[in-house]
N, C-alpha and C. Protein backbone atom coordinates (compact mmCIF):
# COMPACT_ATOMS: atom_id res chain seq x y z
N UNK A 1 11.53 21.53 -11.39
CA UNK A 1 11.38 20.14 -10.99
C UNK A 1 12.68 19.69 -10.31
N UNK A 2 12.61 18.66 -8.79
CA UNK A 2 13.88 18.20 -8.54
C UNK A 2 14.47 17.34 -9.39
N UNK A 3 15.52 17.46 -9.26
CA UNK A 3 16.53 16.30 -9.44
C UNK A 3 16.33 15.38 -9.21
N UNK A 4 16.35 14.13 -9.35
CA UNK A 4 16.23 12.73 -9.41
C UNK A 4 17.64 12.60 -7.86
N UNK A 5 17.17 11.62 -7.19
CA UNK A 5 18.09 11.52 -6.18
C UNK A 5 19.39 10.81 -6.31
N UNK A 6 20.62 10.37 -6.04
CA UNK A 6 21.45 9.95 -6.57
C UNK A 6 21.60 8.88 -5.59
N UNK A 7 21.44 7.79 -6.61
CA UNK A 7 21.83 6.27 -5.80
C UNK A 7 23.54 5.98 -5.31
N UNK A 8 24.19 5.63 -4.13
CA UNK A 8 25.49 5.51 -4.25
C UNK A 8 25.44 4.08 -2.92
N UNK A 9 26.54 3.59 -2.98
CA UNK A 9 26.90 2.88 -2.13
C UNK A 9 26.41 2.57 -0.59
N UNK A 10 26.16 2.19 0.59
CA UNK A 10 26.11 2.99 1.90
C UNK A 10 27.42 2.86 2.32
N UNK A 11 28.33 3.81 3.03
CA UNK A 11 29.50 4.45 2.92
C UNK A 11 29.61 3.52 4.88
N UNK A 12 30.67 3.56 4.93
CA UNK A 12 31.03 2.63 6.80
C UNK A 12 30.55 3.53 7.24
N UNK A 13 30.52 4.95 7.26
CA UNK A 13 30.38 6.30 8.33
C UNK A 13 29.38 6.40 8.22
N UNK A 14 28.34 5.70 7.57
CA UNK A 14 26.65 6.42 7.19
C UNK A 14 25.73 5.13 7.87
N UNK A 15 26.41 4.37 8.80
CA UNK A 15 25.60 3.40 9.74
C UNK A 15 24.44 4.11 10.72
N UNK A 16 25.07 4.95 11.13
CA UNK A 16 23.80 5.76 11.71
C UNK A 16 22.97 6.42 11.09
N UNK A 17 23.56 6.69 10.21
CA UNK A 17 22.75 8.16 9.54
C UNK A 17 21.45 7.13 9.27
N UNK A 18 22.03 6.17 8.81
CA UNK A 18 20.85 5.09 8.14
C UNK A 18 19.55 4.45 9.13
N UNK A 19 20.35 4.34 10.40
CA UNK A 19 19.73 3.96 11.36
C UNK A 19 18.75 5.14 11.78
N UNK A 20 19.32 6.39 11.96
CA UNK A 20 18.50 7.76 11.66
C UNK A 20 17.37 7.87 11.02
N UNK A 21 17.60 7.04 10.09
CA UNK A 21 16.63 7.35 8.43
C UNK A 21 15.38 6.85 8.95
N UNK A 22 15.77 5.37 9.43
CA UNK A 22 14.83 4.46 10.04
C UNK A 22 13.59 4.79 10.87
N UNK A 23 14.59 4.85 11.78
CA UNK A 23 13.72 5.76 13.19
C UNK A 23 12.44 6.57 12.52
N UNK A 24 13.36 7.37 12.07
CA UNK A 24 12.17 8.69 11.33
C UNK A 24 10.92 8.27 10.58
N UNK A 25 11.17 7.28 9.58
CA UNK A 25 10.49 7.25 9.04
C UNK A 25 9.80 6.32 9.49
N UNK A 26 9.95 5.26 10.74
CA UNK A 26 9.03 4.45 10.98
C UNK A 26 8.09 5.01 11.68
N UNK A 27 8.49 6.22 12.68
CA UNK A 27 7.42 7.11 13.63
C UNK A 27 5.98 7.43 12.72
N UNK A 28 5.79 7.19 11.35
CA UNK A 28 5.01 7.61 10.85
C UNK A 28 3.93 6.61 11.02
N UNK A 29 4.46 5.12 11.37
CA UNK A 29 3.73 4.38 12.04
C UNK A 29 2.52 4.80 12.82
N UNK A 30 2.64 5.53 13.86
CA UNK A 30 1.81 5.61 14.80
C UNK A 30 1.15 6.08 14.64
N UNK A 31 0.61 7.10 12.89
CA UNK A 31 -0.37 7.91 12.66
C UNK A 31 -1.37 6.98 12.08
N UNK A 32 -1.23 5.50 11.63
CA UNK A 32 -1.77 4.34 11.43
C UNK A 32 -1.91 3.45 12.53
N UNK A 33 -2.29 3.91 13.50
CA UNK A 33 -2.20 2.73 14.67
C UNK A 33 -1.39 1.31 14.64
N UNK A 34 -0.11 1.70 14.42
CA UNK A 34 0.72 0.82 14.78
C UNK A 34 2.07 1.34 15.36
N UNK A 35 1.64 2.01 16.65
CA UNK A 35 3.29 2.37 17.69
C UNK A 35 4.27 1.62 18.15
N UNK A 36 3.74 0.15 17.80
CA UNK A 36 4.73 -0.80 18.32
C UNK A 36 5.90 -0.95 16.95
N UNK A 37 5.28 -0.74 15.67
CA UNK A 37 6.14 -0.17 14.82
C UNK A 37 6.89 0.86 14.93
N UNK A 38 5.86 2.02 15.23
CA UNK A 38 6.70 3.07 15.45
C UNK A 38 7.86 3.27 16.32
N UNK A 39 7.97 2.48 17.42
CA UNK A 39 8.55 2.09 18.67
C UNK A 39 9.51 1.13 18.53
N UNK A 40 9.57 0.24 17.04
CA UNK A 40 10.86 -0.76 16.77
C UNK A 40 12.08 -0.17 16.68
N UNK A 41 13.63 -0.84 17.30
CA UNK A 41 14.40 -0.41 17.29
C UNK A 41 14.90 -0.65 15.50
N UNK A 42 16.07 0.43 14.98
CA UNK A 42 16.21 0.69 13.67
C UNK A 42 16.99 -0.77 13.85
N UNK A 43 17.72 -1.60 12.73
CA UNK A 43 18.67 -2.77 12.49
C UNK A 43 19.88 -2.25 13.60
N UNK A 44 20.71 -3.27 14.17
CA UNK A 44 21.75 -3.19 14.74
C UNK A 44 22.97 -2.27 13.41
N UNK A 45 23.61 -1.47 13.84
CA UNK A 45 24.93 -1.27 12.69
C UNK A 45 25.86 -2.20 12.49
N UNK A 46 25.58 -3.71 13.37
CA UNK A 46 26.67 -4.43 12.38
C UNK A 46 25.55 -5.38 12.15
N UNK A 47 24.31 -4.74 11.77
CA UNK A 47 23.67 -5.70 10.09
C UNK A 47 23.58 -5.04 9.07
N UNK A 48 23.46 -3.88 9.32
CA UNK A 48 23.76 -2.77 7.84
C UNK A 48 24.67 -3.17 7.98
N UNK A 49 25.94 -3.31 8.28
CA UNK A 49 27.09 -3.29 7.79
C UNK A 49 27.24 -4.76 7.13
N UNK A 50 27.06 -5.99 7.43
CA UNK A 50 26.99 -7.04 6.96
C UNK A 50 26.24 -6.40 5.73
N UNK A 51 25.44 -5.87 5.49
CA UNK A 51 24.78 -5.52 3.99
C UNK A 51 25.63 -4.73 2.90
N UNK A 52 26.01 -3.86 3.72
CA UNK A 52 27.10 -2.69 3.54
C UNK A 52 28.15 -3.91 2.52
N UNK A 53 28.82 -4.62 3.60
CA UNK A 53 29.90 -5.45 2.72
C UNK A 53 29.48 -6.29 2.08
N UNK A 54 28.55 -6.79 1.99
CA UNK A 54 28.11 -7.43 0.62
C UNK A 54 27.93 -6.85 -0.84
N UNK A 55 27.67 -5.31 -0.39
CA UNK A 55 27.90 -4.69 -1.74
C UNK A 55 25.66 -4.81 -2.11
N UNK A 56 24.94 -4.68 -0.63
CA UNK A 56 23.75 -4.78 -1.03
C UNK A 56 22.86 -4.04 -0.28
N UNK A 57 23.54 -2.61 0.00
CA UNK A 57 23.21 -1.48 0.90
C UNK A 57 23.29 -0.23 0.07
N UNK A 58 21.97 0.75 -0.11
CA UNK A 58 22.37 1.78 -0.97
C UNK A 58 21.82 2.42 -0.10
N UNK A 59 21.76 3.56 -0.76
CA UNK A 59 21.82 5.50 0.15
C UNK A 59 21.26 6.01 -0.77
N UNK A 60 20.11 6.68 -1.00
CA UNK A 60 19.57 8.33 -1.72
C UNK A 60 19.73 9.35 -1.55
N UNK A 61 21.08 10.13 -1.71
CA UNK A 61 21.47 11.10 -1.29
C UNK A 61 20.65 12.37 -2.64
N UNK A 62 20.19 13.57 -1.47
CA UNK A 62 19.57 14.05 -1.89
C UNK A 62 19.45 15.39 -2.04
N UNK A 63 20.11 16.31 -2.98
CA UNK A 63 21.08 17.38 -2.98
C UNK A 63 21.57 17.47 -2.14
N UNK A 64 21.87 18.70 -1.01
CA UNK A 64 22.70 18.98 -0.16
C UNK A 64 22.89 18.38 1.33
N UNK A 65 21.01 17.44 1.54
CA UNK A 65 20.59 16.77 2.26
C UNK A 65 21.40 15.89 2.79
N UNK A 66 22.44 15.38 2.03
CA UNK A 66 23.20 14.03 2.16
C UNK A 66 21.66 12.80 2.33
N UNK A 67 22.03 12.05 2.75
CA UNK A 67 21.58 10.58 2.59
C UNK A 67 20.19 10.85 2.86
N UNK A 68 19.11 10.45 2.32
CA UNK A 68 17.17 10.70 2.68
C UNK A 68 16.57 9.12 2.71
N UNK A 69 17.39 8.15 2.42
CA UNK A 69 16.40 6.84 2.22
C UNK A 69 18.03 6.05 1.80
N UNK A 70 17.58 4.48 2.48
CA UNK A 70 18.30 3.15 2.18
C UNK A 70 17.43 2.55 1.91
N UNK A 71 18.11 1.33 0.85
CA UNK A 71 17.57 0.00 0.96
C UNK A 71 18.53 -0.65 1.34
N UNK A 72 18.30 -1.78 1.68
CA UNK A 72 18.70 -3.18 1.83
C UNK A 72 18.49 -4.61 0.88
N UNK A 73 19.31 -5.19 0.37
CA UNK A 73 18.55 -6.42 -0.01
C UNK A 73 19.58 -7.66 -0.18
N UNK A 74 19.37 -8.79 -0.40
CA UNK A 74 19.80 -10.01 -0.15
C UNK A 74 19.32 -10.67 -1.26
N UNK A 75 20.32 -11.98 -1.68
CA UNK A 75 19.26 -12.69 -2.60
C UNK A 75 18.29 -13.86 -2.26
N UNK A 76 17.50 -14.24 -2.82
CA UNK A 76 17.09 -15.04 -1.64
C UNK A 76 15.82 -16.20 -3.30
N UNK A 77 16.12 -17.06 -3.30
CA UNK A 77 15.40 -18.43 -4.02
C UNK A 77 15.71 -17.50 -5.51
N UNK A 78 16.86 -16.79 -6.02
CA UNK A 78 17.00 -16.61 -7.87
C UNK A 78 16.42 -14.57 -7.76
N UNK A 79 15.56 -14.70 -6.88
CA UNK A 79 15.75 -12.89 -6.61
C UNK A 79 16.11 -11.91 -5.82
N UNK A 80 16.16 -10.86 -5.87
CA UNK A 80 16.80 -10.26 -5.31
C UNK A 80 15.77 -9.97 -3.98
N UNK A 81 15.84 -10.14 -3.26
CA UNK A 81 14.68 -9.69 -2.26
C UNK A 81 14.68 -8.35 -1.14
N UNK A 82 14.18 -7.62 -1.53
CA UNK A 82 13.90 -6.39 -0.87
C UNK A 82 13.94 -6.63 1.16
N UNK A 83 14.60 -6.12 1.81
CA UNK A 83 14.47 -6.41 3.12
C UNK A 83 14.28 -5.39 3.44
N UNK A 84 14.59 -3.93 3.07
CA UNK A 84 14.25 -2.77 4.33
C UNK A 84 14.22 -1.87 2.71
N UNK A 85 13.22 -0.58 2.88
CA UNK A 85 13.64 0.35 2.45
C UNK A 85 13.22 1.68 3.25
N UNK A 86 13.53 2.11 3.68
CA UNK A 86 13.59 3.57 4.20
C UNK A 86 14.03 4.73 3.73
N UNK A 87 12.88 5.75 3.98
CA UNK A 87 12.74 7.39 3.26
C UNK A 87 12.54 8.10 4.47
N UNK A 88 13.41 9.28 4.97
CA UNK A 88 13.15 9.77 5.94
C UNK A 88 11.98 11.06 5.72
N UNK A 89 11.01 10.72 6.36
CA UNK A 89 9.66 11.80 6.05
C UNK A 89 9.76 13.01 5.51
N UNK A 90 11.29 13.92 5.75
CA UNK A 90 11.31 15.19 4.77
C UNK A 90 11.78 14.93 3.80
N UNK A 91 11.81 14.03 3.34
CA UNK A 91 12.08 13.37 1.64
C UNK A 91 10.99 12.98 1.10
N UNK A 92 9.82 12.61 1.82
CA UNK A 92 8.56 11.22 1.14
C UNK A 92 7.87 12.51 -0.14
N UNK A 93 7.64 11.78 -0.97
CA UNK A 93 6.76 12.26 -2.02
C UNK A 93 7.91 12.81 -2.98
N UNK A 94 9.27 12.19 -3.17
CA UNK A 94 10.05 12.70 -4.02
C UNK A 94 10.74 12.17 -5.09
N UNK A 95 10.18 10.59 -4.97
CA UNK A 95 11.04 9.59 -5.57
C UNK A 95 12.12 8.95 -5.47
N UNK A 96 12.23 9.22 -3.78
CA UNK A 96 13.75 8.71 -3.37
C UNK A 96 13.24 6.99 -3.26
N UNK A 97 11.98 6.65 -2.06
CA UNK A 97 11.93 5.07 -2.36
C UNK A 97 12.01 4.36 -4.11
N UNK A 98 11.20 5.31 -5.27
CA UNK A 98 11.15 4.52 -6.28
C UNK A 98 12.09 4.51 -6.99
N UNK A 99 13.49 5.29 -6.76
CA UNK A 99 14.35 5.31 -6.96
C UNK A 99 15.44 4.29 -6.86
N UNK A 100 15.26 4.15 -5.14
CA UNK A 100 16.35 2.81 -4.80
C UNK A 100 15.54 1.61 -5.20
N UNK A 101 14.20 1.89 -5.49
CA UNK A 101 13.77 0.30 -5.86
C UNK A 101 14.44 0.33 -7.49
N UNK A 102 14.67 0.90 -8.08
CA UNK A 102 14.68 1.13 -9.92
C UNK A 102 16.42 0.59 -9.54
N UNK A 103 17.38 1.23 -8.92
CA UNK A 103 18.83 0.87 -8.60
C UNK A 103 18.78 -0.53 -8.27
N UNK A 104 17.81 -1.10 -7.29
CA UNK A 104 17.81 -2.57 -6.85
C UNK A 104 17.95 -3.29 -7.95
N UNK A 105 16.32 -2.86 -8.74
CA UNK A 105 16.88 -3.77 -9.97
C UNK A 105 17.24 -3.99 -11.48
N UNK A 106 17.65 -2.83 -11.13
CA UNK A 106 18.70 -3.03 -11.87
C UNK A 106 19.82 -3.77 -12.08
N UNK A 107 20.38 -3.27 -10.35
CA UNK A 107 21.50 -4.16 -9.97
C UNK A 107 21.03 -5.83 -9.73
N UNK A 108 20.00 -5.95 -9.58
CA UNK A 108 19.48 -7.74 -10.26
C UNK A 108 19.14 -8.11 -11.31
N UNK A 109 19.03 -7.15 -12.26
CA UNK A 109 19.08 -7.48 -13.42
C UNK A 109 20.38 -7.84 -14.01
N UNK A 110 21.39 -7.14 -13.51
CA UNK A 110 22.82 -7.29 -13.88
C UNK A 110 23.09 -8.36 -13.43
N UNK A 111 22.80 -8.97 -12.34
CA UNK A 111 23.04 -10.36 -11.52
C UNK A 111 22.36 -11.42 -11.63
N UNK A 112 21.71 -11.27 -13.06
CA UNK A 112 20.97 -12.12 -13.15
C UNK A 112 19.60 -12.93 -12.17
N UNK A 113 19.58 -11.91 -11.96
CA UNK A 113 18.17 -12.27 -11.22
C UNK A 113 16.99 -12.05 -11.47
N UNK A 114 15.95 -13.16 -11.27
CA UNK A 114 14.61 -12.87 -12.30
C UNK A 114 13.50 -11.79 -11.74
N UNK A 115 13.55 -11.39 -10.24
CA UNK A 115 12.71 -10.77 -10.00
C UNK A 115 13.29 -9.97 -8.71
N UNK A 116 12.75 -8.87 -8.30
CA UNK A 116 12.68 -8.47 -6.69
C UNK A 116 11.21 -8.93 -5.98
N UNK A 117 11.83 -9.01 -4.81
CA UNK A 117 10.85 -9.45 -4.25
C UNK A 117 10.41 -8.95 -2.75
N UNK A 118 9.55 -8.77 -2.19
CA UNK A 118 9.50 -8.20 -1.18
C UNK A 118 8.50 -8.51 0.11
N UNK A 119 8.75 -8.15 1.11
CA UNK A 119 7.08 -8.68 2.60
C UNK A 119 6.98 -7.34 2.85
N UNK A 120 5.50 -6.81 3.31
CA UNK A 120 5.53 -6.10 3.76
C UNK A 120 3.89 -5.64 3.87
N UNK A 121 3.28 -4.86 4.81
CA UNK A 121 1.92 -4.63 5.14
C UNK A 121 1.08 -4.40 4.41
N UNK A 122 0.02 -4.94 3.97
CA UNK A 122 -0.91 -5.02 3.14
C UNK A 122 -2.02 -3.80 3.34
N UNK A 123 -1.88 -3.33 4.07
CA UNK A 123 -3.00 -1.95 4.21
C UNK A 123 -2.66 -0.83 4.35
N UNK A 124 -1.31 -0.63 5.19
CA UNK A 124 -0.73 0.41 4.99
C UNK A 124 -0.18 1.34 4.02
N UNK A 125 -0.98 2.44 3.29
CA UNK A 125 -0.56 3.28 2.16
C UNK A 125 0.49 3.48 1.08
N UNK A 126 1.94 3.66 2.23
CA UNK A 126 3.11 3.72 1.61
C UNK A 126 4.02 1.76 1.78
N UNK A 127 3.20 1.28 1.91
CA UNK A 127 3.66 -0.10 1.88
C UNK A 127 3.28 -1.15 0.62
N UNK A 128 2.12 -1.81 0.50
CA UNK A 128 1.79 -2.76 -0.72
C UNK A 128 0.88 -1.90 -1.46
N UNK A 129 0.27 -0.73 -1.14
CA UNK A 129 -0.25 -0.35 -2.44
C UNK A 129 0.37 0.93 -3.28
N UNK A 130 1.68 1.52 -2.35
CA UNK A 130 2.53 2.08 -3.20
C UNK A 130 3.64 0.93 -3.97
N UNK A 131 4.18 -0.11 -3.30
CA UNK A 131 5.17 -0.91 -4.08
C UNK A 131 4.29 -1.36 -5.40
N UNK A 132 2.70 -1.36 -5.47
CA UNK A 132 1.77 -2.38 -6.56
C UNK A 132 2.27 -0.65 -7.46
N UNK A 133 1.89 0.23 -7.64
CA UNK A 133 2.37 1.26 -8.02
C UNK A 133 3.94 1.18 -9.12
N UNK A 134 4.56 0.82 -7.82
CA UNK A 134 5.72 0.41 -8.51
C UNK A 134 6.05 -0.55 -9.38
N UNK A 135 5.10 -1.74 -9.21
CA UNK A 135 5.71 -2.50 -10.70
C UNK A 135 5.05 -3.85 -10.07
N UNK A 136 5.02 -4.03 -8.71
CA UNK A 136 4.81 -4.91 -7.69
C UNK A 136 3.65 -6.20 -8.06
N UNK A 137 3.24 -7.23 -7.58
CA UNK A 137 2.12 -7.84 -7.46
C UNK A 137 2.28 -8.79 -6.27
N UNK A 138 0.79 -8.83 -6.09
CA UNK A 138 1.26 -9.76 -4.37
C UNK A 138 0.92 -10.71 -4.79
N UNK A 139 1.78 -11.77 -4.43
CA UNK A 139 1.90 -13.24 -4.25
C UNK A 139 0.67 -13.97 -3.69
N UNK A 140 0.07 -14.96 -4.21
CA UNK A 140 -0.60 -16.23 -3.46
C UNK A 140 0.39 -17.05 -2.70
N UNK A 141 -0.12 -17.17 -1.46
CA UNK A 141 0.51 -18.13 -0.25
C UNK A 141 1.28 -19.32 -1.27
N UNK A 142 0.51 -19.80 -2.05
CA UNK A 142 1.06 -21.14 -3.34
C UNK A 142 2.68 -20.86 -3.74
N UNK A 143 2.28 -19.20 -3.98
CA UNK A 143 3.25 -19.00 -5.39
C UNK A 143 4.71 -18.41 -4.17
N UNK A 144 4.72 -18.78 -2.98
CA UNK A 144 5.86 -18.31 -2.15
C UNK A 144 7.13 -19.43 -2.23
N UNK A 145 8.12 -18.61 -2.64
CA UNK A 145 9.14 -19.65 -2.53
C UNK A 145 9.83 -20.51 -1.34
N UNK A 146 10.76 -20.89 -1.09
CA UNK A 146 10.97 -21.30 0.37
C UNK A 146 11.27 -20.41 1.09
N UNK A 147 12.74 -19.44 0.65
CA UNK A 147 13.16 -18.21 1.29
C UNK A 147 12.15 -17.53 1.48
N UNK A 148 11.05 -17.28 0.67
CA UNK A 148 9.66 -16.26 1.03
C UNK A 148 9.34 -16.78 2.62
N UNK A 149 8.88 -18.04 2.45
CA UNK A 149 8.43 -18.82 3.49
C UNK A 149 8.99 -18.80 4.49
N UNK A 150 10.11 -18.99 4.75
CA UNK A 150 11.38 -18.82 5.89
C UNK A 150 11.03 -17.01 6.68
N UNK A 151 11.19 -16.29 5.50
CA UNK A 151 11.13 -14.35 6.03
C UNK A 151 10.00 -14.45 6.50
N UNK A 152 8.92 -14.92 6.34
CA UNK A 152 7.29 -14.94 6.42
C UNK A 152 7.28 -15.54 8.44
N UNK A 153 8.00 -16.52 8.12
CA UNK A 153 8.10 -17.07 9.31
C UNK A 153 9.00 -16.41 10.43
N UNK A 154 9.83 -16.06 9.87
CA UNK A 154 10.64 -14.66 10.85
C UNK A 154 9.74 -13.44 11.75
N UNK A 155 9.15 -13.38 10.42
CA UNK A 155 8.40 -11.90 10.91
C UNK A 155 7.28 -12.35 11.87
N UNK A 156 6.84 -13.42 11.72
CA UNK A 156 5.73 -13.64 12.63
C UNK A 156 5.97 -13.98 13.75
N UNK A 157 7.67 -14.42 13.64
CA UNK A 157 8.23 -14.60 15.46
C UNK A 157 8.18 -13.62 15.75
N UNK A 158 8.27 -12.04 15.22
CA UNK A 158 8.79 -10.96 15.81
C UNK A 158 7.73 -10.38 15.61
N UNK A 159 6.40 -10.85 15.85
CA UNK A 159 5.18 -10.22 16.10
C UNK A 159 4.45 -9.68 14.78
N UNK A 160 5.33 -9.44 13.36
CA UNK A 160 4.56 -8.89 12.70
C UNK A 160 2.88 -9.30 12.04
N UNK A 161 3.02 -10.31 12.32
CA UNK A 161 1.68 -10.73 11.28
C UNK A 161 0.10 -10.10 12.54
N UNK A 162 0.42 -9.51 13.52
CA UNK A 162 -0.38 -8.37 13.96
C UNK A 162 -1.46 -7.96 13.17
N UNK A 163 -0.62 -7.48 12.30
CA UNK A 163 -1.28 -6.45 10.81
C UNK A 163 -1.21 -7.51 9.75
N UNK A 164 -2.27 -7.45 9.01
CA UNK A 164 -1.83 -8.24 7.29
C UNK A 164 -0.70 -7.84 6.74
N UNK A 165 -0.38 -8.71 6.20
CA UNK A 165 1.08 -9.21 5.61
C UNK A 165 1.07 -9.59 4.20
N UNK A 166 2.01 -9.18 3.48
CA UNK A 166 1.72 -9.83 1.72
C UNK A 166 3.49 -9.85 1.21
N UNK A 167 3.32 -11.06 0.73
CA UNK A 167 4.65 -11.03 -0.17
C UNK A 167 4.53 -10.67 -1.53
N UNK A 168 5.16 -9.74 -2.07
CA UNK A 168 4.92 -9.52 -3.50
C UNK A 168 6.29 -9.18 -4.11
N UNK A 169 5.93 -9.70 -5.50
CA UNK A 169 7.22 -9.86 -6.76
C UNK A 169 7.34 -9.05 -7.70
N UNK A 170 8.48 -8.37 -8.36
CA UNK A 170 8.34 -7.29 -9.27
C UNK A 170 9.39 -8.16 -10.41
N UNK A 171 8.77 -9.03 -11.32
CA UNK A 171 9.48 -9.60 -12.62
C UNK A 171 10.24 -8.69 -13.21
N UNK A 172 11.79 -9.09 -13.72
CA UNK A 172 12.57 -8.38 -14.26
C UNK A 172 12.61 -8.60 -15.69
């Protein structure tokens, strides 16, 4: 059996690698008819890095592999809110995403925070019905906080609500 992946910091030199991660794993997009996903550019490296120095950027480094998956997250209305996580496809099926989600919150549990929280596609496989897997439940439009509301409204400038969309919360 593998090893469990090792959660660490994201390091200044691992801006690309991360951006790397991205790329990769969003191409998987297009096997779900969505290439305009697949086709999104990864985050600029000075917004990982704004994450980076907040101390809210991790890495799954994965034996010899070095780095296989980031998250990202921010706090946002008392939780911690999930903004990106990425697994680069020769990692998927290993526990590197449920990994950095278990590190997330942890590290909001330590920070006192009541929940993670997250947006993200409602039909797509490795999106809301692997995070419900994880611990997850999707939100009623009601039960969205403001910051929910605000990201919700982001994404739909930037075309996402295309595809169904769901915000969902994982209570700590």
């Amino acid at each position: 059996m593998p090893l469990p992946p090792v959660i660490r910091p994201l390091a200044p030199d691992e801006l690309a690698t991360a951006q790397g991660i991205e790329r990769a794993a969003g191409r998987v997009f297009a096997d779900v008819g969505m290439p305009e996903i697949a086709a999104d550019d990864p985050l600029p490296a000075a917004e990982l890095d704004r994450y980076r120095r907040a101390g809210l950027a991790w890495v799954a480094v994965d034996g010899d592999d070095g780095p296989v998956g980031y998250l990202l997250a921010e706090p946002v209305d008392g939780a911690l809110h999930v903004e990106q996580v990425s697994v680069h496809p020769r990692a998927a099926r290993r526990g590197v995403g449920r990994a950095l989600l278990e590190h997330a919150a942890t590290h909001a549990a330590a920070a006192g925070r009541t929940a993670l929280t997250l947006t993200t596609f409602a039909d797509v496989p490795w999106n809301a019905p692997y995070y419900r897997r994880c611990g997850f439940r999707v939100l009623e439009e009601r039960e969205w906080t403001p910051g929910l509301r605000a990201i919700r409204e982001r994404e739909a400038a930037h075309g996402l609500d295309r595809w169904p969309r769901v915000c969902m919360r994982r209570d700590l």
